[in-house]
C-alpha atoms as a PDB file:
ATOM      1  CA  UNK A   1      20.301   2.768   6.043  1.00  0.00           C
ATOM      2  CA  UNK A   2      19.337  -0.332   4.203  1.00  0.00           C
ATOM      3  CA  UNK A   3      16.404  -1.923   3.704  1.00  0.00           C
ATOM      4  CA  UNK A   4      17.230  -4.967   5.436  1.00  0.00           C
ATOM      5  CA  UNK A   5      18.071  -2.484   8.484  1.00  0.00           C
ATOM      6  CA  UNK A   6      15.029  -0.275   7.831  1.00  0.00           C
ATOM      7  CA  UNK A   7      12.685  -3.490   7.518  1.00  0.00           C
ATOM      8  CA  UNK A   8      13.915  -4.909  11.140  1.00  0.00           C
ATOM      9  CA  UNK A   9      13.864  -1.702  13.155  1.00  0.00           C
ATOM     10  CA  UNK A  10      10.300  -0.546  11.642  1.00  0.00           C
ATOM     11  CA  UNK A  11       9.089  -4.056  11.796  1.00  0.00           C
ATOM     12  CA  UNK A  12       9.968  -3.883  15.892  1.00  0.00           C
ATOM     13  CA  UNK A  13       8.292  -0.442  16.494  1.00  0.00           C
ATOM     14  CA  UNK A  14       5.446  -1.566  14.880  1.00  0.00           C
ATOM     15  CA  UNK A  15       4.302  -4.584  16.537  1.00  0.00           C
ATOM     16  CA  UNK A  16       5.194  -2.615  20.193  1.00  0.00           C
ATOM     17  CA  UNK A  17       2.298  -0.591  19.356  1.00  0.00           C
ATOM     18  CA  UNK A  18      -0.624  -1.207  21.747  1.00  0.00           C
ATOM     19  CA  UNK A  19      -4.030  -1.762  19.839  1.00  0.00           C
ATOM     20  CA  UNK A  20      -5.278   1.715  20.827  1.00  0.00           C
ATOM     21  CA  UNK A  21      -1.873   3.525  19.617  1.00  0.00           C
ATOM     22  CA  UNK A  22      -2.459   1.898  16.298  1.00  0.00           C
ATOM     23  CA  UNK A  23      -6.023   2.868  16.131  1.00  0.00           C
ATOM     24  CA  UNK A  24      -4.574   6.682  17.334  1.00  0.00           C
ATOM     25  CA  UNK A  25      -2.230   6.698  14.947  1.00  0.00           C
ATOM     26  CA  UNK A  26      -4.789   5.075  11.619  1.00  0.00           C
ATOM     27  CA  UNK A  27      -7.036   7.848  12.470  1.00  0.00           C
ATOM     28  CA  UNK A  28      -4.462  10.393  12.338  1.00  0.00           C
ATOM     29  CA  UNK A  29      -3.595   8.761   8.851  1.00  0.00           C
ATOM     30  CA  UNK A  30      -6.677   9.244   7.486  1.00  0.00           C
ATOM     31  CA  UNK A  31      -7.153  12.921   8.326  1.00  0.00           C
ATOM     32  CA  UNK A  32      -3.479  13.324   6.989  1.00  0.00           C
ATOM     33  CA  UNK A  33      -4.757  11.359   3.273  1.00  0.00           C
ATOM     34  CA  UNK A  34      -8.590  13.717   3.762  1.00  0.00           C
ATOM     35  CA  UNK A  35      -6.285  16.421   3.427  1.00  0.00           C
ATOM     36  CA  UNK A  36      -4.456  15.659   0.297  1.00  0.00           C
ATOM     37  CA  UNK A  37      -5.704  16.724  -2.958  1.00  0.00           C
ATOM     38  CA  UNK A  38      -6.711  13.942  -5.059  1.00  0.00           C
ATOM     39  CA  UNK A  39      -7.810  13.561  -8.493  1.00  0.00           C
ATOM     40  CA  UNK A  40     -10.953  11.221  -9.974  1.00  0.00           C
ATOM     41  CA  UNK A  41     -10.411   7.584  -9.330  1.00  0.00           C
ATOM     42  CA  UNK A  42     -11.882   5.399 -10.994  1.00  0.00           C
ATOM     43  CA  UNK A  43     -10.041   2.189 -10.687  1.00  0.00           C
ATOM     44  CA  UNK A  44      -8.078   1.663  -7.351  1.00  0.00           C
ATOM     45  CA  UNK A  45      -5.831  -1.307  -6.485  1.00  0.00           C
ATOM     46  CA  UNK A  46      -5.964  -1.330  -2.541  1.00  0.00           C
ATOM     47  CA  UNK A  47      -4.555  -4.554  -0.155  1.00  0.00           C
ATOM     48  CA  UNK A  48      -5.941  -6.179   2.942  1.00  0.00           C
ATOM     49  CA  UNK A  49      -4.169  -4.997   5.927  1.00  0.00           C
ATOM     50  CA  UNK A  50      -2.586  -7.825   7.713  1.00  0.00           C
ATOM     51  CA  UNK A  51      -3.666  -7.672  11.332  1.00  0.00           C
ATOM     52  CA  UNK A  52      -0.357 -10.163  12.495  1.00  0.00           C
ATOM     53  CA  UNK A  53       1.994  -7.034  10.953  1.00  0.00           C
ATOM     54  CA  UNK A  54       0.431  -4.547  12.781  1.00  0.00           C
ATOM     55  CA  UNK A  55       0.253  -2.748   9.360  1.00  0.00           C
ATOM     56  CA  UNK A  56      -2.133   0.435   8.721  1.00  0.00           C
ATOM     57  CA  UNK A  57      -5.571   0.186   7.960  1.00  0.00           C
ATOM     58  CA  UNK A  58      -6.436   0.059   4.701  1.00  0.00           C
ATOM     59  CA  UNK A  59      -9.508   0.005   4.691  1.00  0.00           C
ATOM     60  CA  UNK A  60     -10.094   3.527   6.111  1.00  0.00           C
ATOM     61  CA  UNK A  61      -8.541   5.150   3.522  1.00  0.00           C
ATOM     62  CA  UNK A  62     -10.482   2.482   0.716  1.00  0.00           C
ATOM     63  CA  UNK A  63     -13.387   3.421   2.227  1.00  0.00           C
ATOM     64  CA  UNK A  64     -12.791   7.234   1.835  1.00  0.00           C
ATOM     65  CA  UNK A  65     -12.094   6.878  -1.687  1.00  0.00           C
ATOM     66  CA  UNK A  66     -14.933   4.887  -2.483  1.00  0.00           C
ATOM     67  CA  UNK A  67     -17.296   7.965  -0.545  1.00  0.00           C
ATOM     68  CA  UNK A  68     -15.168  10.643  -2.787  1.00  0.00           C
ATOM     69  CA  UNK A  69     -15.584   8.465  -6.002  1.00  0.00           C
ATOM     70  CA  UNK A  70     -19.246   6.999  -5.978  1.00  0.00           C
ATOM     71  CA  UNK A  71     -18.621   4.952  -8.901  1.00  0.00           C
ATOM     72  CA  UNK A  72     -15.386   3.641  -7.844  1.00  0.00           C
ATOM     73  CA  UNK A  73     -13.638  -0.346  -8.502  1.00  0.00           C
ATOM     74  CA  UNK A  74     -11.702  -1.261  -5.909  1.00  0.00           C
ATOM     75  CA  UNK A  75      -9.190  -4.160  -6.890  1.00  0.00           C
ATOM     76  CA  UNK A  76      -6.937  -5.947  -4.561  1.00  0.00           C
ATOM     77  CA  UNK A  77      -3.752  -8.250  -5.557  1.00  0.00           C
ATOM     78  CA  UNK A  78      -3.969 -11.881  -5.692  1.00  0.00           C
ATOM     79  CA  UNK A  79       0.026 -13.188  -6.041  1.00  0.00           C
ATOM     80  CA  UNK A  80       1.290 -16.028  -7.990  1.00  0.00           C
ATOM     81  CA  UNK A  81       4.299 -16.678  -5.745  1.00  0.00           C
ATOM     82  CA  UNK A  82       5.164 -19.478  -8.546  1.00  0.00           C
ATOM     83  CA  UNK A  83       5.835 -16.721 -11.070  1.00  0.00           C
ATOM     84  CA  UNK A  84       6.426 -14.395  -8.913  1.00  0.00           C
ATOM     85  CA  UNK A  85       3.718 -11.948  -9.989  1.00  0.00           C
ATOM     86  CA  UNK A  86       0.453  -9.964  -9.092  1.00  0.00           C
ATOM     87  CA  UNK A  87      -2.629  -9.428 -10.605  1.00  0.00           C
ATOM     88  CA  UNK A  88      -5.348  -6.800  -9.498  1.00  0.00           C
ATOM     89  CA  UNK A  89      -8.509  -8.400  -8.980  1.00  0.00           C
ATOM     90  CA  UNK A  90     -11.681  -6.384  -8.729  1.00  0.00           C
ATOM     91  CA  UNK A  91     -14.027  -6.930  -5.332  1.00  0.00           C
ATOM     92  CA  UNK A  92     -17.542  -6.703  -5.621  1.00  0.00           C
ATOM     93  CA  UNK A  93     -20.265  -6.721  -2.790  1.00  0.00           C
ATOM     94  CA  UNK A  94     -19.784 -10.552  -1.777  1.00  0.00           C
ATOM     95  CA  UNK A  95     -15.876 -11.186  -2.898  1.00  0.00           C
ATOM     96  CA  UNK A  96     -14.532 -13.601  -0.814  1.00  0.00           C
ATOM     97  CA  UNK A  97     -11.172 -13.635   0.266  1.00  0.00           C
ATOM     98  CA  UNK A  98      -8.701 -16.630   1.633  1.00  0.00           C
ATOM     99  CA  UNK A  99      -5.483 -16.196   2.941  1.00  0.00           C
ATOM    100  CA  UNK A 100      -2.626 -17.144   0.782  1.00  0.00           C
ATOM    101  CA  UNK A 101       0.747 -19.241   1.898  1.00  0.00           C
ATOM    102  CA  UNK A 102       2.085 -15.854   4.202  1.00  0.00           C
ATOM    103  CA  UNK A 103      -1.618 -15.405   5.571  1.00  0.00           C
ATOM    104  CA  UNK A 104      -2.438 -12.171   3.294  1.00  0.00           C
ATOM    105  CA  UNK A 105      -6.194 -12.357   2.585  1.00  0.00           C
ATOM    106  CA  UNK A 106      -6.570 -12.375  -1.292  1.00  0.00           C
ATOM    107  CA  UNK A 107      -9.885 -12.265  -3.334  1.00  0.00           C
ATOM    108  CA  UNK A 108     -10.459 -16.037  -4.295  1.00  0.00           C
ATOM    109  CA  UNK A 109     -12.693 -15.056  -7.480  1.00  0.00           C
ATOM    110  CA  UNK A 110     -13.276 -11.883 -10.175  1.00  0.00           C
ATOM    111  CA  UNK A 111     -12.325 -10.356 -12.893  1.00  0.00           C
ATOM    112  CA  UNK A 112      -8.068  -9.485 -13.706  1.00  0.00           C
ATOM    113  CA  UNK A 113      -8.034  -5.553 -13.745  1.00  0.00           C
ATOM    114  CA  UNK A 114      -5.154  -4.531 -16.689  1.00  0.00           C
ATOM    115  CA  UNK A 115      -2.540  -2.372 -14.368  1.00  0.00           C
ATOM    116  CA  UNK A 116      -2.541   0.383 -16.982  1.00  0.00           C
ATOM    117  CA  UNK A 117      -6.444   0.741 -16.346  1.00  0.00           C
ATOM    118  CA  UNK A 118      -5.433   1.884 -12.519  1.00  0.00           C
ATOM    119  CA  UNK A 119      -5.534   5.401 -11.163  1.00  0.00           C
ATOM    120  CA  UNK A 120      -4.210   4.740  -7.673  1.00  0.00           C
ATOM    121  CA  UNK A 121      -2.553   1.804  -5.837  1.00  0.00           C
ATOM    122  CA  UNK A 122      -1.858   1.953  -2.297  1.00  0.00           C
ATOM    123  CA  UNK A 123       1.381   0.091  -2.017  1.00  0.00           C
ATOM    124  CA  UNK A 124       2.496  -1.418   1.198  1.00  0.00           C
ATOM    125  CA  UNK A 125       5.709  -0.890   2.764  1.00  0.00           C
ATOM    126  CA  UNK A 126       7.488  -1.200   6.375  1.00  0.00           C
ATOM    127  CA  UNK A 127       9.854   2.000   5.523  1.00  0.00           C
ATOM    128  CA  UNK A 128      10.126   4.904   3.119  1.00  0.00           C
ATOM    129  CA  UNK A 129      12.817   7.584   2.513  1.00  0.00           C
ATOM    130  CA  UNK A 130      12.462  11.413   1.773  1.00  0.00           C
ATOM    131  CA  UNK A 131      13.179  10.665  -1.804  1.00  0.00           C
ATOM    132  CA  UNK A 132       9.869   8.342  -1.810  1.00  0.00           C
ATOM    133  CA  UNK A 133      11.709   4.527  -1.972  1.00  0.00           C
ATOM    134  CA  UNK A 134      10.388   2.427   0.046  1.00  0.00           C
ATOM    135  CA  UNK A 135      11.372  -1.038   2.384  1.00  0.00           C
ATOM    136  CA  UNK A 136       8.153  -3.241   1.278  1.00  0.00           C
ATOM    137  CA  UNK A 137       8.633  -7.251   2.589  1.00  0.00           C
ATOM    138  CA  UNK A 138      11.512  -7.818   0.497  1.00  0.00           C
ATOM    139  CA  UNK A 139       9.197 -10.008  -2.479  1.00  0.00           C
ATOM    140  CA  UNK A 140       9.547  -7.339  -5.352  1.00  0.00           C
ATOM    141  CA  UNK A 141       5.842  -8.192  -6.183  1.00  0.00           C
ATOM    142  CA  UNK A 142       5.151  -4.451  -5.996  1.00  0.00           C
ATOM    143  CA  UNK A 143       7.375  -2.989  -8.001  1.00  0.00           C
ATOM    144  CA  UNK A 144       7.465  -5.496 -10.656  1.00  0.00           C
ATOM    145  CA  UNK A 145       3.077  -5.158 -10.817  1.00  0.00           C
ATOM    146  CA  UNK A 146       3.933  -1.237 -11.216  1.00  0.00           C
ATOM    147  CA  UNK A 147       6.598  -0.960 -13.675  1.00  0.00           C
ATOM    148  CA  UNK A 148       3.038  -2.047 -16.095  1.00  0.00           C
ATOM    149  CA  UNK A 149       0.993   0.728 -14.654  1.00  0.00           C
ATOM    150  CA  UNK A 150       0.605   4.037 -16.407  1.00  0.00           C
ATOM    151  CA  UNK A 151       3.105   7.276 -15.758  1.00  0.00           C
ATOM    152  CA  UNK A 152       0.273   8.723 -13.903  1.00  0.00           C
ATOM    153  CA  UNK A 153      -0.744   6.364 -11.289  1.00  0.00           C
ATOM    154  CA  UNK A 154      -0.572   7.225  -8.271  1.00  0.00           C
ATOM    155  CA  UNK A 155       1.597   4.893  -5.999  1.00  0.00           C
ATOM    156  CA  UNK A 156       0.585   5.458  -2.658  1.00  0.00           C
ATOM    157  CA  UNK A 157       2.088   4.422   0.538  1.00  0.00           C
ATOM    158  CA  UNK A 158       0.917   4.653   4.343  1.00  0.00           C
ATOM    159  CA  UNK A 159       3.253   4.317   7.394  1.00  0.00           C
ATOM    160  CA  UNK A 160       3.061   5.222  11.108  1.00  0.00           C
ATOM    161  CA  UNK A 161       6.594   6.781  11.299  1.00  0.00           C
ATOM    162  CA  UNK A 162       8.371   9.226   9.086  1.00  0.00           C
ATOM    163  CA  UNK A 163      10.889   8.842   6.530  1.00  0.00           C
ATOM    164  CA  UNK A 164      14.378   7.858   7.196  1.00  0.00           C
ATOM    165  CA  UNK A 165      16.910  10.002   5.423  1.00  0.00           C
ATOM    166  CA  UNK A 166      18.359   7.670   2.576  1.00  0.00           C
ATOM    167  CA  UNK A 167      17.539   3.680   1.907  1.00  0.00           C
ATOM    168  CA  UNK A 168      20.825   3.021   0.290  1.00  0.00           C
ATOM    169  CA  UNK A 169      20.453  -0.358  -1.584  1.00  0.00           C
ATOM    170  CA  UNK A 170      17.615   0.900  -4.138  1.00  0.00           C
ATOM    171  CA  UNK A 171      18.099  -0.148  -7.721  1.00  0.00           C
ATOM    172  CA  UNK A 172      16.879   0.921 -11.060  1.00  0.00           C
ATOM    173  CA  UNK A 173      14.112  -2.014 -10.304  1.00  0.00           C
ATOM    174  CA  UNK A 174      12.790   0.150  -7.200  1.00  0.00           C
ATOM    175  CA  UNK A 175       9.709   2.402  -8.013  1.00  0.00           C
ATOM    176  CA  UNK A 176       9.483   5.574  -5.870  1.00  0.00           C
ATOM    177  CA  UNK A 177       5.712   6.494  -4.309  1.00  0.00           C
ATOM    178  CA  UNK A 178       4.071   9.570  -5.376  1.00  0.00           C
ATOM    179  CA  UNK A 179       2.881   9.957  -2.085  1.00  0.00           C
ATOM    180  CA  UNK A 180       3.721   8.823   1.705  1.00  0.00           C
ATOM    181  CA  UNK A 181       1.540   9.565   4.171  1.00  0.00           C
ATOM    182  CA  UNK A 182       2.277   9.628   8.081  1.00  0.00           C
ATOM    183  CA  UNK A 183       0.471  10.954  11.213  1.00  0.00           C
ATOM    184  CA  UNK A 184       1.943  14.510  10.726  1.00  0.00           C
ATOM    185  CA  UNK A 185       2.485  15.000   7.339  1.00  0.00           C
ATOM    186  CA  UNK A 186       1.763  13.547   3.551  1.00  0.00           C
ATOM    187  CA  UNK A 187       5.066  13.699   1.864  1.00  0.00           C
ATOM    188  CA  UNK A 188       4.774  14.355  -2.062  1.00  0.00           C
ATOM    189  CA  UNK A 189       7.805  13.040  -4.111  1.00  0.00           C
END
């Protein structure tokens, strides 16, 4: 499947979710990511979940980390869509956040957090494959912001629905997830 095919018909089954499925289906995400076995974090890049996309709740899992790691920094991109680039910006108690040109709530002030200082980034995505590529929005924002993170950050993505077999269009560009996880399962790659 491509991505372009992968993005449309996961796209569709998402937003014919009812609010209650979705809220189902987050909690059943969370107990799925409780169950992994995670290292120290220290420095997490995490995004705001974009309520118009239907797309998984974030801050669940944030919140989790943060109550594992005490002393964790949570970041969260801020894009320069005129370079086409990203830059992790770290939230304190007060951040405030605007929505950008596509409506993605960004923080409007802090301090740039180097990407080789992160220890896990949650990395959104519409589809993923058993070998751990994934369909994001189609921007390459992602993958360019983690080709500058270190070997052992771990790139980790959320979705409601499992893995199709094979997204055939990747490129030596794309950068696999360590780990996906779904309702049923956390797949490890």
């Amino acid at each position: 499947m491509t991505k372009s095919a992968a993005r449309k018909i996961l796209r569709q089954k998402r937003a014919e979710l009812s609010i209650r499925e979705k809220s189902k289906l987050d909690d059943l995400l969370l107990i799925q990511f409780q169950r992994s076995s995670l290292p120290h974090i220290h420095y997490l890049l995490s995004y705001w979940p974009i309520e118009d996309y239907n797309e998984p709740n974030t801050h669940l899992f944030t919140d989790y980390i943060e109550f594992m790691n005490p002393k964790l920094s949570v970041c969260y991109p801020r894009t320069d869509f005129s370079h086409h680039a990203m830059q992790a910006i770290l939230a304190k108690e007060g951040t405030s956040f605007a929505k950008n040109k596509f409506h993605i709530p960004e923080p409007r002030e802090g301090e740039e957090i180097s990407p080789e200082k992160l220890d896990m980034v949650f990395v959104p995505l519409l589809a993923f494959d058993t070998m751990g590529f994934r369909a994001g929005y189609g921007k390459g924002f992602y993958d360019r912001y983690l080709s500058g993170c270190r070997e052992d950050c771990l790139k980790v993505g959320f979705s409601f629905f499992e893995p199709v077999d094979k997204l055939e269009d990747t490129d030596e560009f794309d950068i696999p997830l360590d780990l996906c996880v779904t309702p049923t399962a956390t797949y490890v790659f």
